[in-house]
C-alpha atoms as a PDB file:
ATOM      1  CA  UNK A   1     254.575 -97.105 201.153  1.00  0.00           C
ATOM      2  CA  UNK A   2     257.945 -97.860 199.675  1.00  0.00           C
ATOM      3  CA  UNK A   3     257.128-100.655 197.664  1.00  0.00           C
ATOM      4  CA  UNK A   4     254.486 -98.936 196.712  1.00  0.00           C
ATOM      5  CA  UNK A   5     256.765 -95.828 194.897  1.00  0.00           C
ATOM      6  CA  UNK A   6     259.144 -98.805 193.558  1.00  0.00           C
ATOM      7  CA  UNK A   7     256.467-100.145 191.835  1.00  0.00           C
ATOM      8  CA  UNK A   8     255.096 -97.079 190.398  1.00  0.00           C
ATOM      9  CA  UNK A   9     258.803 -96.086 189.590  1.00  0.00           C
ATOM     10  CA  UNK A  10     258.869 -99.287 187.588  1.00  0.00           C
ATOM     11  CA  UNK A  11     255.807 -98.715 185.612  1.00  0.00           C
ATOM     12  CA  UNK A  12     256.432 -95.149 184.621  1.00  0.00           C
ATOM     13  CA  UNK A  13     259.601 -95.432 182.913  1.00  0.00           C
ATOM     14  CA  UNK A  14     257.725 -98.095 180.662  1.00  0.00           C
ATOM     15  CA  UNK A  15     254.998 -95.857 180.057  1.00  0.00           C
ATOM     16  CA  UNK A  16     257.272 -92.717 179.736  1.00  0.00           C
ATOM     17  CA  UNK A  17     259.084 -94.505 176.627  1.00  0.00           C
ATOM     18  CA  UNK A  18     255.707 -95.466 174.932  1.00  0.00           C
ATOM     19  CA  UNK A  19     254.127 -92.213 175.118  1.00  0.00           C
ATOM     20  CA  UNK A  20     257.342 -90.480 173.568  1.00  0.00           C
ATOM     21  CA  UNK A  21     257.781 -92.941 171.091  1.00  0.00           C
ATOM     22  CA  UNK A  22     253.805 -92.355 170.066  1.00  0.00           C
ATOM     23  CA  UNK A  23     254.373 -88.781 169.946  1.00  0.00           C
ATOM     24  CA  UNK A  24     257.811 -88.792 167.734  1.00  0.00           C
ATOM     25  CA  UNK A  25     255.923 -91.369 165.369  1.00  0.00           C
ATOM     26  CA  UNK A  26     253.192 -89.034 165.648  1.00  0.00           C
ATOM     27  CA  UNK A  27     255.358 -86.224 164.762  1.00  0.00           C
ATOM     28  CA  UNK A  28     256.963 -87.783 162.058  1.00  0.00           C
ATOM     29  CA  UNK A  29     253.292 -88.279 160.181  1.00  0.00           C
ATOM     30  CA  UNK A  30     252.570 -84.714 160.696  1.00  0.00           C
ATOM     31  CA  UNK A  31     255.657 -83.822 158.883  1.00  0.00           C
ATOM     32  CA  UNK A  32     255.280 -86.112 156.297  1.00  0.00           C
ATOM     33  CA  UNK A  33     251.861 -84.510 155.692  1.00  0.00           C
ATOM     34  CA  UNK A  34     253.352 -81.420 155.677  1.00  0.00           C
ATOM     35  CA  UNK A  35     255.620 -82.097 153.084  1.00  0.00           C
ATOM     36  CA  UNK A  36     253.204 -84.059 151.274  1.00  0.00           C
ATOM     37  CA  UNK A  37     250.772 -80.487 151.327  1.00  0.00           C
ATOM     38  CA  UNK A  38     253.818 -78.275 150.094  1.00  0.00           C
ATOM     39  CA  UNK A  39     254.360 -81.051 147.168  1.00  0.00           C
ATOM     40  CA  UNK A  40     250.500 -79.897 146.434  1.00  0.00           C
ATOM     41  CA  UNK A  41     251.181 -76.629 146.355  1.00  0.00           C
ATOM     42  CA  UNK A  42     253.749 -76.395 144.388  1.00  0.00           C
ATOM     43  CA  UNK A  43     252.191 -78.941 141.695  1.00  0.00           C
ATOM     44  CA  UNK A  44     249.626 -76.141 141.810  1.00  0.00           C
ATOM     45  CA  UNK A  45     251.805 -73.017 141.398  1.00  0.00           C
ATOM     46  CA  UNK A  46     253.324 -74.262 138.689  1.00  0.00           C
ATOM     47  CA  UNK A  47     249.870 -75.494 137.093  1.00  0.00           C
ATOM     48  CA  UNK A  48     248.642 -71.975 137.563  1.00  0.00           C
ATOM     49  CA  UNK A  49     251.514 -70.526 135.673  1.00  0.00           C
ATOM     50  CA  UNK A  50     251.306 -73.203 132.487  1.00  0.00           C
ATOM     51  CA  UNK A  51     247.406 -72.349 132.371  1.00  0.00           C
ATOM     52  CA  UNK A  52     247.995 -68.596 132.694  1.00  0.00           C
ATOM     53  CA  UNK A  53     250.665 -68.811 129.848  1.00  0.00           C
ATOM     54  CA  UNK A  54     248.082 -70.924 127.967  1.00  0.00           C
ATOM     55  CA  UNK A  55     245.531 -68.167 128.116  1.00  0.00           C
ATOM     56  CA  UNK A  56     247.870 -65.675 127.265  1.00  0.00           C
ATOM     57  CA  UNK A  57     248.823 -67.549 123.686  1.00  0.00           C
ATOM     58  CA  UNK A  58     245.329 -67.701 123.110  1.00  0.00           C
ATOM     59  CA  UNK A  59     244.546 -64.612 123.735  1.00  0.00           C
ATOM     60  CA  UNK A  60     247.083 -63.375 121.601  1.00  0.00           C
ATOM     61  CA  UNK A  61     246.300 -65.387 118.648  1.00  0.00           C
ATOM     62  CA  UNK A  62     242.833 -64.326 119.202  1.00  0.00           C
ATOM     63  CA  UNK A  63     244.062 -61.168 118.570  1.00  0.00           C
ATOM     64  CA  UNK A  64     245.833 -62.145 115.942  1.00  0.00           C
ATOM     65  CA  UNK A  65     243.157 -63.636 114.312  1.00  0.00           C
ATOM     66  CA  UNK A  66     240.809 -60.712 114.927  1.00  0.00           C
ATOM     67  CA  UNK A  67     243.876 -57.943 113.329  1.00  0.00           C
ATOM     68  CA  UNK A  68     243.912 -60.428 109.929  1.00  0.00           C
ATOM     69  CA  UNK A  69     239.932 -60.350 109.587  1.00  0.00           C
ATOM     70  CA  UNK A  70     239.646 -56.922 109.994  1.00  0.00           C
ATOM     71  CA  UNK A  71     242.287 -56.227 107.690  1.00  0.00           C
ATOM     72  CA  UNK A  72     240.757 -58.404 105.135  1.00  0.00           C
ATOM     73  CA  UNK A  73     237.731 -57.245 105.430  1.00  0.00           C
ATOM     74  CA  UNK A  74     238.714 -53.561 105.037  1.00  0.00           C
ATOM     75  CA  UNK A  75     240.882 -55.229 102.036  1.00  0.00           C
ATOM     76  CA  UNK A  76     237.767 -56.568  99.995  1.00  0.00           C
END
């Protein structure tokens, strides 16, 4: 019965270091994901803004340009 515990002693320690080194590597890839998703997200905040900003400059000279043909038009 003894020998039986040592050997199972032996074993686990073994298999006690491989399953926590799986789960900190394991750990370590979900965090690099994570920060790899936030990277995303940011890449597309700051795409939203330039595109809204975009839109808004063309909108404006839209309006612009719309204001100048009326006026020439009430001009003629």
């Amino acid at each position: 019965m003894e020998g039986i515990i040592a050997i199972v002693m032996i074993f686990s320690i073994p298999l006690t270091a491989i399953i926590t080194t799986h789960l900190r590597k394991q750990t370590a890839a979900k965090q690099r994901l994570i920060e790899s998703q936030v990277e995303l997200e940011k890449l597309k905040h700051e795409n939203y803004i330039i595109e809204t900003q975009k839109m808004r400059v063309e909108l404006e000279q839209m309006r612009l340009n719309d204001a100048k043909e009326r006026q020439s038009l009430l001009t003629k």
